[in-house]
C-alpha atoms as a PDB file:
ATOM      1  CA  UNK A   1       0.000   0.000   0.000  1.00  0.00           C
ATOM      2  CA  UNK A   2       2.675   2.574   0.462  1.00  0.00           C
ATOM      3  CA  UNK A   3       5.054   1.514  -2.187  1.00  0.00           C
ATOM      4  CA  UNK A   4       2.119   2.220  -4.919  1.00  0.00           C
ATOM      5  CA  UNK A   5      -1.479   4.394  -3.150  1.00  0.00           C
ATOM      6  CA  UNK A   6      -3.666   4.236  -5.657  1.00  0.00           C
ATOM      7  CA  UNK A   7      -7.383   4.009  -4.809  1.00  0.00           C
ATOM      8  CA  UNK A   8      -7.989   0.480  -6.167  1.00  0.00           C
ATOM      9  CA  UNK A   9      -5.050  -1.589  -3.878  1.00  0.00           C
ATOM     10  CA  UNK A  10      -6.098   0.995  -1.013  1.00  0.00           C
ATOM     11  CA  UNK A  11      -9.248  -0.256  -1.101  1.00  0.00           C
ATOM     12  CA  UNK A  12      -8.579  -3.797  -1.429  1.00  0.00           C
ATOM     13  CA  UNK A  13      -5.679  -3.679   1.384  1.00  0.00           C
ATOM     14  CA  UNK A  14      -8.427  -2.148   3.449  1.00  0.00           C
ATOM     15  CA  UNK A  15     -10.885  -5.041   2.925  1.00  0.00           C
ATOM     16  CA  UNK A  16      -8.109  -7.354   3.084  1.00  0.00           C
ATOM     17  CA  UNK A  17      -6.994  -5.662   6.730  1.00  0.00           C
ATOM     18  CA  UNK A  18     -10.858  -5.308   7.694  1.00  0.00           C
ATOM     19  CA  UNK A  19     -11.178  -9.715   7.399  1.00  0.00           C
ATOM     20  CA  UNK A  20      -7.882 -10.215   9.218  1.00  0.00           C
ATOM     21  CA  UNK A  21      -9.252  -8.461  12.560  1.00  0.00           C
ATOM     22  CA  UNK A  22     -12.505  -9.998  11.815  1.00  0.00           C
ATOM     23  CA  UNK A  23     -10.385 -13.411  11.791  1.00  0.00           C
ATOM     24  CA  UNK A  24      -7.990 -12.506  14.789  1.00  0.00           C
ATOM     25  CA  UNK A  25     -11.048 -11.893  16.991  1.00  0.00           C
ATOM     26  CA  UNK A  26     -13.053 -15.224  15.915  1.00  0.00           C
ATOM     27  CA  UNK A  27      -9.821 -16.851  16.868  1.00  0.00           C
ATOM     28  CA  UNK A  28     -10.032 -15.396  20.241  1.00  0.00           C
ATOM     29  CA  UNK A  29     -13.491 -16.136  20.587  1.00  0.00           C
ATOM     30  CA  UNK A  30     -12.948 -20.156  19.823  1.00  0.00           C
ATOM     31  CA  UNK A  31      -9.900 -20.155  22.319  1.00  0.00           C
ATOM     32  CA  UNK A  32     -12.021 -18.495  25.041  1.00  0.00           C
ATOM     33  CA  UNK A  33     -15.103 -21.283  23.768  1.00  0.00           C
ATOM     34  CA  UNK A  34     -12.594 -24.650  23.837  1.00  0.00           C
ATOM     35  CA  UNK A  35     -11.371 -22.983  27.385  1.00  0.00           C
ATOM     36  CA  UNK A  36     -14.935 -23.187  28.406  1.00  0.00           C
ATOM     37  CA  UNK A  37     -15.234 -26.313  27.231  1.00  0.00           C
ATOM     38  CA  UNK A  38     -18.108 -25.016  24.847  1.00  0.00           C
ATOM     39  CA  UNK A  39     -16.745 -27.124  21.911  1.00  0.00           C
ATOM     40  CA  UNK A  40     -20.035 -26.784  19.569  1.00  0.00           C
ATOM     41  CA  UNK A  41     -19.642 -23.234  19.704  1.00  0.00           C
ATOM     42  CA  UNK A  42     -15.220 -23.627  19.405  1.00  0.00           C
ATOM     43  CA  UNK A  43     -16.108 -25.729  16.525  1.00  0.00           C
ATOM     44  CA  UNK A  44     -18.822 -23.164  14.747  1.00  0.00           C
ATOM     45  CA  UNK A  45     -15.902 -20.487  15.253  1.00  0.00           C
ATOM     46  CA  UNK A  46     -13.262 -22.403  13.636  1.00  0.00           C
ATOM     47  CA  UNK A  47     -15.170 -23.460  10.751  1.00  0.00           C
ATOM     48  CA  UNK A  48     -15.356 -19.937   9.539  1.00  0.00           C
ATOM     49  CA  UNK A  49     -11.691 -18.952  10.691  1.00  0.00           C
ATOM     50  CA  UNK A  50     -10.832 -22.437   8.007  1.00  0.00           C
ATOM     51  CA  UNK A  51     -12.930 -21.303   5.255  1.00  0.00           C
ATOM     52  CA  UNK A  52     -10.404 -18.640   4.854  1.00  0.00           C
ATOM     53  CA  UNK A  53      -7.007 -20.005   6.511  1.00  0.00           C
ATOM     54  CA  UNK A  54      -7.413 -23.208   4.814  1.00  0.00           C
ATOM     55  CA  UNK A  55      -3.572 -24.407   5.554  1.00  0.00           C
ATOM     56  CA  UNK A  56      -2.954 -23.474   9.341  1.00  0.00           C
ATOM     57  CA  UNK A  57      -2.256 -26.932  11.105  1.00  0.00           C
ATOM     58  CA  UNK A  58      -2.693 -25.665  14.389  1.00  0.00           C
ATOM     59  CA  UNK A  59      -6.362 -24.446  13.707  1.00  0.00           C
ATOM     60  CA  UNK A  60      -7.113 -28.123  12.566  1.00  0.00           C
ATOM     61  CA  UNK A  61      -5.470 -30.078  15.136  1.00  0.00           C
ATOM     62  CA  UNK A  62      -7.710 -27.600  18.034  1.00  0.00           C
ATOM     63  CA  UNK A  63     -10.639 -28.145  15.551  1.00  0.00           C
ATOM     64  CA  UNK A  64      -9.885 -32.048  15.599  1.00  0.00           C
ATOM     65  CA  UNK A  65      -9.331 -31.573  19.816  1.00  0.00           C
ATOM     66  CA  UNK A  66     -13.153 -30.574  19.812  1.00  0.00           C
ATOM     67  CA  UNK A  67     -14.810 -33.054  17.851  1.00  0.00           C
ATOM     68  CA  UNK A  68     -12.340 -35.643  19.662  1.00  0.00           C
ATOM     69  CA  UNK A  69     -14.599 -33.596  22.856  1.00  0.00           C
ATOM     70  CA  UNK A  70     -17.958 -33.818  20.717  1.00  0.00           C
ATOM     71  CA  UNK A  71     -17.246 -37.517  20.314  1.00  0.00           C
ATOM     72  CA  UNK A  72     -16.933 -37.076  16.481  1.00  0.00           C
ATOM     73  CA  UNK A  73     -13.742 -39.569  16.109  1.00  0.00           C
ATOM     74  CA  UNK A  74     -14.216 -39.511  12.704  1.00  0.00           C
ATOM     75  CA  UNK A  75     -14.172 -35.690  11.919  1.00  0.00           C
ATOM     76  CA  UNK A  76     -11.217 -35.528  13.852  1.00  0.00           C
ATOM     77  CA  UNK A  77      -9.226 -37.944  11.877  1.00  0.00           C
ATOM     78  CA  UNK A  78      -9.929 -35.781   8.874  1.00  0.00           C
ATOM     79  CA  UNK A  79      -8.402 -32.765  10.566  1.00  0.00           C
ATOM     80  CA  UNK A  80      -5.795 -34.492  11.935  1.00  0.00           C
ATOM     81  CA  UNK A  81      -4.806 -36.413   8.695  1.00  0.00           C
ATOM     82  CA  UNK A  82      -4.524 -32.854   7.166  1.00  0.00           C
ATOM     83  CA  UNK A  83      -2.202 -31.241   9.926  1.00  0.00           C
ATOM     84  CA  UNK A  84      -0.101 -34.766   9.673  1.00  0.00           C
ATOM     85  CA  UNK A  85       0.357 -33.221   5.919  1.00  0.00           C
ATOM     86  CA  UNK A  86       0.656 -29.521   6.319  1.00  0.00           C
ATOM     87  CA  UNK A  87       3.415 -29.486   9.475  1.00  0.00           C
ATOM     88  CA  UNK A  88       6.213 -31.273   9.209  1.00  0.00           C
ATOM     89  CA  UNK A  89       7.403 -33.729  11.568  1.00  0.00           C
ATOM     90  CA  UNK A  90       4.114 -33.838  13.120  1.00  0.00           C
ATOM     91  CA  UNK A  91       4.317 -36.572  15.406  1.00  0.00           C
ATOM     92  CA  UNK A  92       1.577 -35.464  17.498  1.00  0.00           C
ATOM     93  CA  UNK A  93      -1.009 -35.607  14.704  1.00  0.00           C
ATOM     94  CA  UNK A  94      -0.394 -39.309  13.606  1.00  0.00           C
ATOM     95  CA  UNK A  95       0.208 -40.112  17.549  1.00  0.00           C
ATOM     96  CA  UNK A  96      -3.579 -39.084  18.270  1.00  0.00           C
ATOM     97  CA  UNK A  97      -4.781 -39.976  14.655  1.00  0.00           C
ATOM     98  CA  UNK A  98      -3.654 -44.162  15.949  1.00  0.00           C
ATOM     99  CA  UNK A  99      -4.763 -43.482  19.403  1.00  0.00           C
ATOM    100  CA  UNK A 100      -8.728 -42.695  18.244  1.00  0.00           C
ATOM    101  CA  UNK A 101      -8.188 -45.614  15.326  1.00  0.00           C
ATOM    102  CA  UNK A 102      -7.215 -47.953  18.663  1.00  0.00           C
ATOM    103  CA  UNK A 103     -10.154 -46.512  20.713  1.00  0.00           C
ATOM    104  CA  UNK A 104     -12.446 -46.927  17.971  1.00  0.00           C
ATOM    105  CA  UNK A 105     -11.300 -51.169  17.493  1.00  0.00           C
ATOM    106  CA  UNK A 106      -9.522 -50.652  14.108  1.00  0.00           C
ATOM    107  CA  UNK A 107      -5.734 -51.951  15.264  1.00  0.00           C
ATOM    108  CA  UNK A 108      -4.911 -52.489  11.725  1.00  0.00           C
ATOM    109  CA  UNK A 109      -5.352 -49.084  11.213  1.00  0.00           C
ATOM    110  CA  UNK A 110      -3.732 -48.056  14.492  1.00  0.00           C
ATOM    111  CA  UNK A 111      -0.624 -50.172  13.777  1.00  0.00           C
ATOM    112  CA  UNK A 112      -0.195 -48.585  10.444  1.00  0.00           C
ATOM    113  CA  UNK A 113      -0.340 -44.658  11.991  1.00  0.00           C
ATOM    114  CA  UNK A 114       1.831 -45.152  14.479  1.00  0.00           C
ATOM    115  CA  UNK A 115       4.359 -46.507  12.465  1.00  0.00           C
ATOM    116  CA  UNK A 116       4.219 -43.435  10.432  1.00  0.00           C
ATOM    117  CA  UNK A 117       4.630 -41.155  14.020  1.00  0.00           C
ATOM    118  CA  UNK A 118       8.156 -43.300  14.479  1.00  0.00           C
ATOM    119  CA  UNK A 119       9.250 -42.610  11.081  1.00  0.00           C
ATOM    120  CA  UNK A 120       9.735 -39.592  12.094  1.00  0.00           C
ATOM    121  CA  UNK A 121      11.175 -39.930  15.423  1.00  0.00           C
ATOM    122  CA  UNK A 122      11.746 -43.497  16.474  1.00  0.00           C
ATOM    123  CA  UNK A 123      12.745 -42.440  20.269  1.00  0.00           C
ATOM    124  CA  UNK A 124       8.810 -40.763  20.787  1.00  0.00           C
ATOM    125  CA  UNK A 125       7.974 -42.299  23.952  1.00  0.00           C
ATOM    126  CA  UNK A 126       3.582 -42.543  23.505  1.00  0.00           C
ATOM    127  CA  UNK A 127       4.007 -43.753  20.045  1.00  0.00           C
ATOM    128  CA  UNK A 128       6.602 -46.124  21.241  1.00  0.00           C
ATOM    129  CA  UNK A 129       4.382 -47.531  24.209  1.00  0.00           C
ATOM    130  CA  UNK A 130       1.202 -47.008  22.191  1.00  0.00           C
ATOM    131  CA  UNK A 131       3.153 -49.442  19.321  1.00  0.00           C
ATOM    132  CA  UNK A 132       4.259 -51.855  21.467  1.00  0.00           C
ATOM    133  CA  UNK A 133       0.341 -52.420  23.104  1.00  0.00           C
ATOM    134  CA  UNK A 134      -1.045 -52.155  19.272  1.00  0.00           C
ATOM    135  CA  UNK A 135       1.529 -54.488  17.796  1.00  0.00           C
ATOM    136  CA  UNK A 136       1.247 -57.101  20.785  1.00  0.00           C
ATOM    137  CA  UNK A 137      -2.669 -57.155  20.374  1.00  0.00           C
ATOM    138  CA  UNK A 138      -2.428 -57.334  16.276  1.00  0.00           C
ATOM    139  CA  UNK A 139      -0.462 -59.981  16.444  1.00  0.00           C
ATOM    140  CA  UNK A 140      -2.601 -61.761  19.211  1.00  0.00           C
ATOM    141  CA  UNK A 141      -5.737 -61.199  16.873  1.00  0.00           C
ATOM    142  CA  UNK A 142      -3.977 -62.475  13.840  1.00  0.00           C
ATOM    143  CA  UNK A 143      -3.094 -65.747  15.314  1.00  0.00           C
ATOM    144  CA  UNK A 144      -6.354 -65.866  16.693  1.00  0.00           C
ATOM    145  CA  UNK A 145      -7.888 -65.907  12.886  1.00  0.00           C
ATOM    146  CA  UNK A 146      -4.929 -68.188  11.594  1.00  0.00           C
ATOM    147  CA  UNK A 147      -5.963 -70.928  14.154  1.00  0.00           C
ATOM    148  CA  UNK A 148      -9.977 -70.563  13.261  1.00  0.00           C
ATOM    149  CA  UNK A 149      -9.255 -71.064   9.691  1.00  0.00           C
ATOM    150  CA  UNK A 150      -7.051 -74.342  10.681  1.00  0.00           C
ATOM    151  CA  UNK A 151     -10.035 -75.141  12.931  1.00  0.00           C
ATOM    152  CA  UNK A 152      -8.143 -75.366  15.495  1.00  0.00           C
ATOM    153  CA  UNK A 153     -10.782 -73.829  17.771  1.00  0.00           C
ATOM    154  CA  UNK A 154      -9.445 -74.249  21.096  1.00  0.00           C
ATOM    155  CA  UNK A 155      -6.324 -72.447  20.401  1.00  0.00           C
ATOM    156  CA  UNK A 156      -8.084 -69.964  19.177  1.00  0.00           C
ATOM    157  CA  UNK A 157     -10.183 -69.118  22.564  1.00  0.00           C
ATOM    158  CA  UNK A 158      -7.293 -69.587  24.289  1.00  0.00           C
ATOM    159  CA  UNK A 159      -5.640 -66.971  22.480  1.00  0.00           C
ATOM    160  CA  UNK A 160      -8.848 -64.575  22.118  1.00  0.00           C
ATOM    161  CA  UNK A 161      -8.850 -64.750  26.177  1.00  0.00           C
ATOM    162  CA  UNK A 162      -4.920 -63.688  25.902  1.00  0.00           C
ATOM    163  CA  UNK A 163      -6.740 -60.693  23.771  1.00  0.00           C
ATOM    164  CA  UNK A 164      -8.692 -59.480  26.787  1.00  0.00           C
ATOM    165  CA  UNK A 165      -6.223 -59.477  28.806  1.00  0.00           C
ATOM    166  CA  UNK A 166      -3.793 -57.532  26.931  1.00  0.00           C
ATOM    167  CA  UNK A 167      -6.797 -54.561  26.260  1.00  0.00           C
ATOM    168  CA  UNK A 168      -9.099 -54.503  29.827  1.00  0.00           C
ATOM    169  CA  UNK A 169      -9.354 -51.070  29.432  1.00  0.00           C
ATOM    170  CA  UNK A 170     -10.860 -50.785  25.310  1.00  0.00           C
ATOM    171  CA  UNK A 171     -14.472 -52.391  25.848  1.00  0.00           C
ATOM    172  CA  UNK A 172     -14.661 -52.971  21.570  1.00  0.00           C
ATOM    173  CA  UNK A 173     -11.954 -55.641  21.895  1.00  0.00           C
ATOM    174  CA  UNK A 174     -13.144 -57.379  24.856  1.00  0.00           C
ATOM    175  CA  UNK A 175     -16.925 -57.748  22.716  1.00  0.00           C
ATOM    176  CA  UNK A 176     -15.455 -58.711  19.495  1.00  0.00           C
ATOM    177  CA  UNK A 177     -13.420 -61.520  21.265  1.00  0.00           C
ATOM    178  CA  UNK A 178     -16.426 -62.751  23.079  1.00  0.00           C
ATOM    179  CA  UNK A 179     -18.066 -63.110  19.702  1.00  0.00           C
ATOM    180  CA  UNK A 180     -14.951 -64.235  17.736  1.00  0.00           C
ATOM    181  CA  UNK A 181     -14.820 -67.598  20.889  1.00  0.00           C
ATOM    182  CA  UNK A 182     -18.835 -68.041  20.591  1.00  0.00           C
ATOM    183  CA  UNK A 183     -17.815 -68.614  16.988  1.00  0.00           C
ATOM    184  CA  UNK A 184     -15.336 -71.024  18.222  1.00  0.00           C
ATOM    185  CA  UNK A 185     -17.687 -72.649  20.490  1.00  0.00           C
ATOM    186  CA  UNK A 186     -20.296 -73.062  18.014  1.00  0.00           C
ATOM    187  CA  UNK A 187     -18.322 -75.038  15.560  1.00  0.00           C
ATOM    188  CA  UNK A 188     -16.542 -77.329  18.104  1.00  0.00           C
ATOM    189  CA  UNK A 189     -20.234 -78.014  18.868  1.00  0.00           C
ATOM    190  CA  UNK A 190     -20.276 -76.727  22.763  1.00  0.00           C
ATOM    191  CA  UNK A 191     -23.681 -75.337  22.184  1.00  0.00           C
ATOM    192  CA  UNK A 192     -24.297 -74.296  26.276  1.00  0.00           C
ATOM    193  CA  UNK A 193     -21.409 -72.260  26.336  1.00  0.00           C
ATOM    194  CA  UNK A 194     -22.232 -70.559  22.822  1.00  0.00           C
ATOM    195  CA  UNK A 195     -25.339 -69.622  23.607  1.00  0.00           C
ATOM    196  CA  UNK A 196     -24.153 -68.033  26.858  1.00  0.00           C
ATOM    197  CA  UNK A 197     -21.553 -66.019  25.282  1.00  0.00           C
ATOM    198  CA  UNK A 198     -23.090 -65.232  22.275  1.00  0.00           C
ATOM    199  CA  UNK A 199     -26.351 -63.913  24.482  1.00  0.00           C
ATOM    200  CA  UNK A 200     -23.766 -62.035  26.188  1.00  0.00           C
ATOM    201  CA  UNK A 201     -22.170 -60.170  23.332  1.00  0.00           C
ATOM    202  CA  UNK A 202     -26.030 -59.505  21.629  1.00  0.00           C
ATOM    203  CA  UNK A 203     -27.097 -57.629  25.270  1.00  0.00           C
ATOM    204  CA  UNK A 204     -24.364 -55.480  23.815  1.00  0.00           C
ATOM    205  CA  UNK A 205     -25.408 -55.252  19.807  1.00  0.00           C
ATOM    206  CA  UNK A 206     -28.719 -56.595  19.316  1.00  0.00           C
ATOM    207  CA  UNK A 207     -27.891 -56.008  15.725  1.00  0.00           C
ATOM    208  CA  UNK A 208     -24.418 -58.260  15.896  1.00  0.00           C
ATOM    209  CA  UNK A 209     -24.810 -60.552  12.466  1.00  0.00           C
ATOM    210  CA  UNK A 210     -22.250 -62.840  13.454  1.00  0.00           C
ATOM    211  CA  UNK A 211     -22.997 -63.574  16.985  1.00  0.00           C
ATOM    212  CA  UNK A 212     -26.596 -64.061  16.115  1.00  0.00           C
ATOM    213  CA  UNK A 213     -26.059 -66.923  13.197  1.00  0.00           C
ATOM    214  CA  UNK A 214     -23.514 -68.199  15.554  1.00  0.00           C
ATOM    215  CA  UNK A 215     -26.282 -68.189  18.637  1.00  0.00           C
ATOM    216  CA  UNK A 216     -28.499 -69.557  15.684  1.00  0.00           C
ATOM    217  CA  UNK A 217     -26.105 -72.402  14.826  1.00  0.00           C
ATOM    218  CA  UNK A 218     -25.760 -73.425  18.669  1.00  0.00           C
ATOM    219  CA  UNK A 219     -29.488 -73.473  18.856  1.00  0.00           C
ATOM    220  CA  UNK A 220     -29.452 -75.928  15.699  1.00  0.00           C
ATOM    221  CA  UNK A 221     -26.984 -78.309  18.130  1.00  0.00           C
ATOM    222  CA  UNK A 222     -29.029 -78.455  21.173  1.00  0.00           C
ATOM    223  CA  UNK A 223     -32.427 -79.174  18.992  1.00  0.00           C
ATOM    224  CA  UNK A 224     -34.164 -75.261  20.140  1.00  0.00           C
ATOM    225  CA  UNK A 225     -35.535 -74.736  16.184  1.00  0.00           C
ATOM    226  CA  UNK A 226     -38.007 -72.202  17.451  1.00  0.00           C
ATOM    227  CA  UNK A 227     -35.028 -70.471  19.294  1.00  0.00           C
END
């Protein structure tokens, strides 16, 4: 603006000034909201700060923090994927990115992000620990499968228990390991004990496909056609 006045850059300098206060103040508005722990409102703020400052990292990763809040896991991937890309080194981003892909059951997926966070720095102590638990349980789960396709279906309880064990704390695991042994149960025909577990998994998710044909098949054993 001073190297060349002329009415037409003033003009446009002054808009361009006018929408940077207007953006420095909603960005103090959605700090004071996420301190308030009014994320709707944080989140409301930000999406208008990002329709303009589509490449600032730190916007989307406190963006990401509030849906994370909102229990929106999957919004805050997206966010998170995108501040992985636009700061380098950003070991944070693909530390929380495998932390909500571990909360949410997917350890493939965890595994896979967390590799990426010690890529970058293979001394970062959470994505070293959080490894080690993902890569322990993966491998757990995998030889799980492996013995249910040799039907070797004791095995594979035994090592499904070993799965619960390892994650207490993650309820998704424990239910998808109670329906992985009523599987097991099922086809090494110990109907009671099917039924049982597979009843237990379906208080959980009514709608659970493969713990109800499993129930159903268990049923078939002990004669219950109705059931």
């Amino acid at each position: 603006l001073k190297s060349n006045p002329s009415n037409n850059e003033e003009k446009e300098a002054q808009t361009q000034l006018t929408k940077s206060d207007e953006l420095q103040r909603l960005h103090s508005q959605a700090l004071s909201a996420y301190q308030q722990e009014d994320y709707e409102a944080a989140i409301s703020l930000l999406d208008e700060i990002l329709a303009v400052c589509v490449w600032d990292a730190e916007l989307r990763e406190l963006r990401a923090e509030c849906y994370i809040k909102e229990g929106e896991p999957s919004k805050a991937i997206s966010d998170l994927k995108a501040a992985a890309k636009l700061k380098n080194d950003n070991t944070e981003a693909f530390y929380k990115i495998s932390k909500i892909y571990y909360q949410l059951g997917d350890h493939e997926l965890s595994l896979s992000e967390v590799r990426e966070c010690l890529k970058l720095d293979q001394d970062h102590k959470q994505c070293f620990s959080l490894y080690k638990q993902v890569k322990k349980l993966n491998k757990q789960i995998e030889s799980a499968e492996e013995f249910i396709r040799e039907g070797r279906y004791e095995d594979a309880i035994s090592k499904y228990e070993s799965v619960m064990k390892t994650e207490p704390e993650v309820p998704v695991y424990a239910t998808r390991a109670k329906e992985r042994i009523c599987h097991c149960l099922s086809k090494n025909q110990q109907a009671t004990e099917a039924i049982k577990l597979c009843t237990e998994v379906l208080q959980l998710e009514p709608t659970n496909v493969n713990a109800l044909k499993d129930r159903a098949e268990a049923y078939l054993l002990e004669d219950l056609y109705e059931e």
